[in-house]
N, C-alpha and C. Protein backbone atom coordinates (compact mmCIF):
# COMPACT_ATOMS: atom_id res chain seq x y z
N UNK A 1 14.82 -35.20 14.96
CA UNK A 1 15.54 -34.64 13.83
C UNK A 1 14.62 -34.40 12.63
N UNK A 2 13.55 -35.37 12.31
CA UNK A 2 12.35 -35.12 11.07
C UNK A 2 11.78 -33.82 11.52
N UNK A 3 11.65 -33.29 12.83
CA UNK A 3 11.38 -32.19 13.29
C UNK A 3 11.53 -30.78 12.21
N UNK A 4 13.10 -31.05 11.92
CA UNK A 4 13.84 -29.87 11.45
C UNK A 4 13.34 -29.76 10.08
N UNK A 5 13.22 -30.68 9.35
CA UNK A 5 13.27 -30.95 8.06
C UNK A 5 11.59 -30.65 7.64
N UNK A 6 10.82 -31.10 8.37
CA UNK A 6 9.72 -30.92 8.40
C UNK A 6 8.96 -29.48 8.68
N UNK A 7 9.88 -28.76 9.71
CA UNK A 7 9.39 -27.42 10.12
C UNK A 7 10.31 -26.04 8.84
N UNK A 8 11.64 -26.49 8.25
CA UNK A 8 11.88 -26.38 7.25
C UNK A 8 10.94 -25.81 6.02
N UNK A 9 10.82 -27.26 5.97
CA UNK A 9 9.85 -27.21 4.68
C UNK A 9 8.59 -26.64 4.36
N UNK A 10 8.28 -26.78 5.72
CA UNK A 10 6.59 -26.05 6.15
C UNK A 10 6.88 -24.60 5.69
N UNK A 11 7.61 -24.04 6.42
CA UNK A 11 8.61 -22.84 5.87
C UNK A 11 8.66 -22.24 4.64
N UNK A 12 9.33 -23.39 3.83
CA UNK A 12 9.32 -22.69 2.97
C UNK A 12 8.24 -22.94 1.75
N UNK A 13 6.96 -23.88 2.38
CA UNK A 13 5.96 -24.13 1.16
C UNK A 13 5.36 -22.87 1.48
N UNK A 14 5.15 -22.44 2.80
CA UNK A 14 4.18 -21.41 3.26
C UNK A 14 4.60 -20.32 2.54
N UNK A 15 5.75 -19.77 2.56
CA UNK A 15 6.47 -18.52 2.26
C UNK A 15 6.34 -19.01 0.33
N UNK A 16 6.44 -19.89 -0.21
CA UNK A 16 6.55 -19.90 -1.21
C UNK A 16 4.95 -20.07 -2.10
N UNK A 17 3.70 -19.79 -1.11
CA UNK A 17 2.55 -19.70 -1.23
C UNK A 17 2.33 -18.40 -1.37
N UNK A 18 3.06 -17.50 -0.58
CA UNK A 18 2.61 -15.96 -0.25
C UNK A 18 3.62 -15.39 -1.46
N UNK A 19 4.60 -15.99 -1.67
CA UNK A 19 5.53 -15.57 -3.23
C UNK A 19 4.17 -15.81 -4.36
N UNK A 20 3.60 -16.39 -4.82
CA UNK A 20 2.76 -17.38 -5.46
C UNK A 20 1.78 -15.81 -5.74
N UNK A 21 0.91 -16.18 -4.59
CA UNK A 21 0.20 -15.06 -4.59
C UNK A 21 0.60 -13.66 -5.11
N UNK A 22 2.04 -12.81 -4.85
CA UNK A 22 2.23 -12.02 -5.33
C UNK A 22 2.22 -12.38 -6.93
N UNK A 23 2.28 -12.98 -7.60
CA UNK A 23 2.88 -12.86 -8.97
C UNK A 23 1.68 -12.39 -9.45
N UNK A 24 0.50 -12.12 -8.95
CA UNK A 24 -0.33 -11.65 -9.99
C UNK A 24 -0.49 -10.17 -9.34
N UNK A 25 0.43 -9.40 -8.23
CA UNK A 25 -0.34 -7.89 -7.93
C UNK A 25 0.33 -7.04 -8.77
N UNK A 26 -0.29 -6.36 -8.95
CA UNK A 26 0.09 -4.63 -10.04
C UNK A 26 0.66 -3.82 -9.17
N UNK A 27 1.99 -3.36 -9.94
CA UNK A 27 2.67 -1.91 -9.15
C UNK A 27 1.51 -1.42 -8.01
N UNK A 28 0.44 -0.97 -9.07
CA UNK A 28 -0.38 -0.10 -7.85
C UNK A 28 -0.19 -0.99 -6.30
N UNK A 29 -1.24 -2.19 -6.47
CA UNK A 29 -1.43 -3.34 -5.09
C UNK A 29 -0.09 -3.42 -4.64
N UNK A 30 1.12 -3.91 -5.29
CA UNK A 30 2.25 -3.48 -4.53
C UNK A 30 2.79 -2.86 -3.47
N UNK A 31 2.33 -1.68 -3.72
CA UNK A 31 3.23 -0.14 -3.27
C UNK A 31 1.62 0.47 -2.17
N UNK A 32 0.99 0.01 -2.87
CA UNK A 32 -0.20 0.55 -1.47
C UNK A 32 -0.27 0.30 0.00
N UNK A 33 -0.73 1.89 0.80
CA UNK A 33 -0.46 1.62 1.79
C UNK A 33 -1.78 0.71 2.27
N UNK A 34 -2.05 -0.06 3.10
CA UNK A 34 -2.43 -1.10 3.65
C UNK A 34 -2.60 -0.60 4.98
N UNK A 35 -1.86 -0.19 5.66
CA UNK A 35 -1.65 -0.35 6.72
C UNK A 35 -1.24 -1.12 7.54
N UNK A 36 -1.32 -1.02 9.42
CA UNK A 36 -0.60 -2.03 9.59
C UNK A 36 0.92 -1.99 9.84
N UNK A 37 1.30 -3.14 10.52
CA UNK A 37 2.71 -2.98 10.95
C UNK A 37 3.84 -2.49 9.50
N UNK A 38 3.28 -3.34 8.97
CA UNK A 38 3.65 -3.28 7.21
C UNK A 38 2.95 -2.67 6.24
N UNK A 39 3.38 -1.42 5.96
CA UNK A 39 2.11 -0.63 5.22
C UNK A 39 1.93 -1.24 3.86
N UNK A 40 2.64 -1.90 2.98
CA UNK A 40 2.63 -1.90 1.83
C UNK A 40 2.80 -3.98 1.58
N UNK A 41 2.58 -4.14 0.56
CA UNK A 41 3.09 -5.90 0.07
C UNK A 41 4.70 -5.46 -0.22
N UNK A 42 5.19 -4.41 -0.56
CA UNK A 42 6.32 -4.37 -0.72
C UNK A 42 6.94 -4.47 0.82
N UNK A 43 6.86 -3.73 1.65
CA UNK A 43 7.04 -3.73 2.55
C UNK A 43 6.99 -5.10 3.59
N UNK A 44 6.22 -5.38 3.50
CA UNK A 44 6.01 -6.69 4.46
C UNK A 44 6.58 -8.22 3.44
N UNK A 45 7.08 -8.08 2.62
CA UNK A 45 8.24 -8.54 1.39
C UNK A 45 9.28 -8.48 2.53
N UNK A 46 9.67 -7.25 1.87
CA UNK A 46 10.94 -6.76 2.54
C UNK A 46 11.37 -7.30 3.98
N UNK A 47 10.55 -7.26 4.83
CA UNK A 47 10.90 -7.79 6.10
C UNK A 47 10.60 -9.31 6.22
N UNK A 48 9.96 -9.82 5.46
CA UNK A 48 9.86 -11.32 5.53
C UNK A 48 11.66 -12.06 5.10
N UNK A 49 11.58 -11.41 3.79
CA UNK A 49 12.73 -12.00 3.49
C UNK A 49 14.41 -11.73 4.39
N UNK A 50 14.15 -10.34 4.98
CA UNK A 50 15.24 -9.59 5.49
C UNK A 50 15.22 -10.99 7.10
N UNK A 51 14.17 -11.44 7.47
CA UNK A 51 14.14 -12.19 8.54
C UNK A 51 14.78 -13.33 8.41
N UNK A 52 14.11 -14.10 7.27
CA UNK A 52 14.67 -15.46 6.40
C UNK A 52 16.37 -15.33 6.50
N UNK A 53 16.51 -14.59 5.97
CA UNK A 53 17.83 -14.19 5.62
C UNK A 53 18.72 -14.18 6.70
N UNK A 54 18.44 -13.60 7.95
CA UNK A 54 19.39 -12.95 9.26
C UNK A 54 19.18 -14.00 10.15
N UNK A 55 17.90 -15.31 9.70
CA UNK A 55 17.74 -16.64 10.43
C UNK A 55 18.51 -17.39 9.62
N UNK A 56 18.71 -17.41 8.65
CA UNK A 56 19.45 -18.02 8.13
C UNK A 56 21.25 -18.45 8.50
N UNK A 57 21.63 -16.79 8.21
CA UNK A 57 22.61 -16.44 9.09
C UNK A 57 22.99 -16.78 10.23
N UNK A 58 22.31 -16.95 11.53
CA UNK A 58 22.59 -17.08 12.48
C UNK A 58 22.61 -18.90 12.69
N UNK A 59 22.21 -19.68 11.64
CA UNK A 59 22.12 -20.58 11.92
C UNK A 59 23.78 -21.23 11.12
N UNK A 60 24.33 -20.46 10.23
CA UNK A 60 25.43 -20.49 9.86
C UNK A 60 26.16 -19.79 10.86
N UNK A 61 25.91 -19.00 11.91
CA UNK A 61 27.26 -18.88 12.91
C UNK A 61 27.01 -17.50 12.62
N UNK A 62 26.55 -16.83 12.08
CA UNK A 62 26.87 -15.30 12.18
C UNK A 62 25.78 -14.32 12.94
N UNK A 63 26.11 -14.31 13.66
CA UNK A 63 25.44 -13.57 14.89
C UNK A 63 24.44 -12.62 14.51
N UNK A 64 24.90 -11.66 14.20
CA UNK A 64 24.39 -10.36 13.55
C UNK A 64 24.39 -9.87 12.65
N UNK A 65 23.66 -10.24 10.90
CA UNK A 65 23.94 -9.88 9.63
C UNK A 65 23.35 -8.85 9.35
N UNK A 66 23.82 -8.61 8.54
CA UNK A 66 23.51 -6.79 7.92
C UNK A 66 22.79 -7.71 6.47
N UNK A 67 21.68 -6.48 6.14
CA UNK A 67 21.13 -7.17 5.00
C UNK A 67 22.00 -6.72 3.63
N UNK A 68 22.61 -7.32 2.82
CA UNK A 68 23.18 -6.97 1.72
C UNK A 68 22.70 -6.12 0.57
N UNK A 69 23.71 -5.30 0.44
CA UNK A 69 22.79 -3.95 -0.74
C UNK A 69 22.26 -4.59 -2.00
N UNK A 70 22.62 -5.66 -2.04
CA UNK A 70 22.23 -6.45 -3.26
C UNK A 70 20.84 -6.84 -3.40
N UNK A 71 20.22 -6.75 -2.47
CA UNK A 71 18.72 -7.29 -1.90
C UNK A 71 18.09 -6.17 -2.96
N UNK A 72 17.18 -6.01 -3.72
CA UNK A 72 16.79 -5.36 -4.21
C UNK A 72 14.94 -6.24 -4.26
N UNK A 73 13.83 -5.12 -3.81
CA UNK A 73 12.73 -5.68 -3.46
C UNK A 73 11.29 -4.64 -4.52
N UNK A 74 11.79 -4.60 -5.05
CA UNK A 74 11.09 -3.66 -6.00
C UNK A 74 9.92 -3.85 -6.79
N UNK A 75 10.00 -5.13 -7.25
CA UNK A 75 8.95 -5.93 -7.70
C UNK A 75 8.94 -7.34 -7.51
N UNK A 76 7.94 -8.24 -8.34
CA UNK A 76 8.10 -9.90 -7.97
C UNK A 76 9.07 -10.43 -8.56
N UNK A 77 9.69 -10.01 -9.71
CA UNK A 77 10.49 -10.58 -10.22
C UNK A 77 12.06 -10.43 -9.21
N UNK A 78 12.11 -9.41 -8.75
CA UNK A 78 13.44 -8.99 -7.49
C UNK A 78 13.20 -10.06 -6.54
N UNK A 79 12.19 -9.75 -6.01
CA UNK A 79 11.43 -10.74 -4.73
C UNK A 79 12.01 -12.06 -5.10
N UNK A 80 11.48 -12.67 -5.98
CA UNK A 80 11.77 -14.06 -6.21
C UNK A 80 13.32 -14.40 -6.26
N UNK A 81 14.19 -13.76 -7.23
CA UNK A 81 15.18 -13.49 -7.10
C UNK A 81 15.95 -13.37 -6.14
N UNK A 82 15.66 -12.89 -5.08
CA UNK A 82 16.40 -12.99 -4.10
C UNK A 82 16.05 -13.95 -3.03
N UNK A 83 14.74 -14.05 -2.63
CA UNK A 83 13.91 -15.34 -1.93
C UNK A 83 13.99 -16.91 -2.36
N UNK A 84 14.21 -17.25 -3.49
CA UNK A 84 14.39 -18.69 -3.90
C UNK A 84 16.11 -19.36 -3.42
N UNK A 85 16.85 -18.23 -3.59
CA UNK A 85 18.22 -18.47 -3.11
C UNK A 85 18.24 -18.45 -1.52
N UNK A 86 17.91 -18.16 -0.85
CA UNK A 86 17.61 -18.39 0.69
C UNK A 86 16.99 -19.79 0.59
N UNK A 87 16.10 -19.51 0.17
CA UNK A 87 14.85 -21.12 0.79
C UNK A 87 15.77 -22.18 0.52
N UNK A 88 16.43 -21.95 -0.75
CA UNK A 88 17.56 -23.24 -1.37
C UNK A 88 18.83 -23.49 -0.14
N UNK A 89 19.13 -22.66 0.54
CA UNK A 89 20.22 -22.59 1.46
C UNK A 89 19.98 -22.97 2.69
N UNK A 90 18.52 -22.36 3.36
CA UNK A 90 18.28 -22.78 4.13
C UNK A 90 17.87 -24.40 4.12
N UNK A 91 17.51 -24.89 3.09
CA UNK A 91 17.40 -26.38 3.39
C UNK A 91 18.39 -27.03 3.68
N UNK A 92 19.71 -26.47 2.69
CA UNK A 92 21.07 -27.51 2.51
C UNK A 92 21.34 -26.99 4.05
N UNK A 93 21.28 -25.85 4.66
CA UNK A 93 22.15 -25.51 6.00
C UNK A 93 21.58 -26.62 7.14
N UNK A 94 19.84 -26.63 6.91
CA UNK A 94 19.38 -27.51 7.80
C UNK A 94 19.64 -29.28 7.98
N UNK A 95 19.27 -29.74 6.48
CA UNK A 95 19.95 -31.07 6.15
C UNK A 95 21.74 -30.93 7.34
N UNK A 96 22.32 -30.31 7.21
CA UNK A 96 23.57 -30.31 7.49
C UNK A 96 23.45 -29.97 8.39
N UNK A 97 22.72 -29.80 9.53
CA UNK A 97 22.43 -29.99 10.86
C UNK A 97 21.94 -31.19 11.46
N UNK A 98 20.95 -31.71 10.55
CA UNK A 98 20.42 -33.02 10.68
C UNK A 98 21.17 -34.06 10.72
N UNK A 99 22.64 -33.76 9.33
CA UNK A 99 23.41 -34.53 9.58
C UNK A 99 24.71 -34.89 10.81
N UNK A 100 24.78 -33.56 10.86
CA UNK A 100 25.82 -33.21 12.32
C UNK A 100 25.57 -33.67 13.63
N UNK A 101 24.33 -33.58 13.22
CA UNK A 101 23.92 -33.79 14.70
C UNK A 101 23.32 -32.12 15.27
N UNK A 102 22.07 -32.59 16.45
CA UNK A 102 21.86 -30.50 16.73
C UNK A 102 22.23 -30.47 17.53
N UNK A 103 23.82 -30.85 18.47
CA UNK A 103 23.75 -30.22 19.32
C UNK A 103 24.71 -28.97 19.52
N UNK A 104 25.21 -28.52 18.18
CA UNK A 104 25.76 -27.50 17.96
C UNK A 104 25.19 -26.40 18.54
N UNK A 105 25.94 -25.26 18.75
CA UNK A 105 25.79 -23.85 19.30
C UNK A 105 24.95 -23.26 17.95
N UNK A 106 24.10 -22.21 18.27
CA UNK A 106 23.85 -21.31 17.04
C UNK A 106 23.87 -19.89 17.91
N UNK A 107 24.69 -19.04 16.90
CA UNK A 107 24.85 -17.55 18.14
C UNK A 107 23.56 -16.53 17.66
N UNK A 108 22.89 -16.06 18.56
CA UNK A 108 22.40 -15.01 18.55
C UNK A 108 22.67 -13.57 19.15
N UNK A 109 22.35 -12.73 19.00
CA UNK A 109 22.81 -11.43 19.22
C UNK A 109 22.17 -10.50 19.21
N UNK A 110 21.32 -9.21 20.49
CA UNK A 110 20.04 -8.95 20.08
C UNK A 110 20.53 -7.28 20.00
């Protein structure tokens, strides 16, 4: 069970290292293409968190989430904004697995 809590957290220090790092890039570094699966830091943003998010989900029972129009990824200040409220959820969802017990179902859906 320290498993969860531990791989959790790893989670979200890592992801909250690569948040870190953005706070100092300029529109330009932003929005540049890069290349790569993810052409841009905006881009590879975007799908980090869109993942977080739809793992998140599924660990609350919902199979298949649609990302909410509310997600707005535009700069660091959006980013954060929408990324600190996940990491916060995903802990309480996990704790509350830990406490349940894991041998609950989690649905996936491909």
């Amino acid at each position: 069970m320290e498993n969860i809590s531990f791989l959790v957290d790893y989670h979200i220090w890592a992801h909250t290292k690569v948040l870190n790092q953005l706070q100092t890039a300029t529109t330009e570094e932003w929005n540049k293409n890069l290349g790569g699966s993810f052409p841009s830091l905006h881009e590879l943003c975007k799908h980090l968190i869109s993942a977080d998010y739809r793992w998140l989900q599924r660990w609350k029972g919902v199979p298949l989430a649609s990302i909410p129009d509310t997600f707005i990824f535009g700069s660091y200040t959006q980013v954060t904004a929408v990324w600190q409220p996940i990491f916060a959820e995903m802990k309480t969802v996990s704790e509350d697995f830990i406490q349940k017990g894991i041998d609950q179902p989690i649905n996936f859906v491909t």
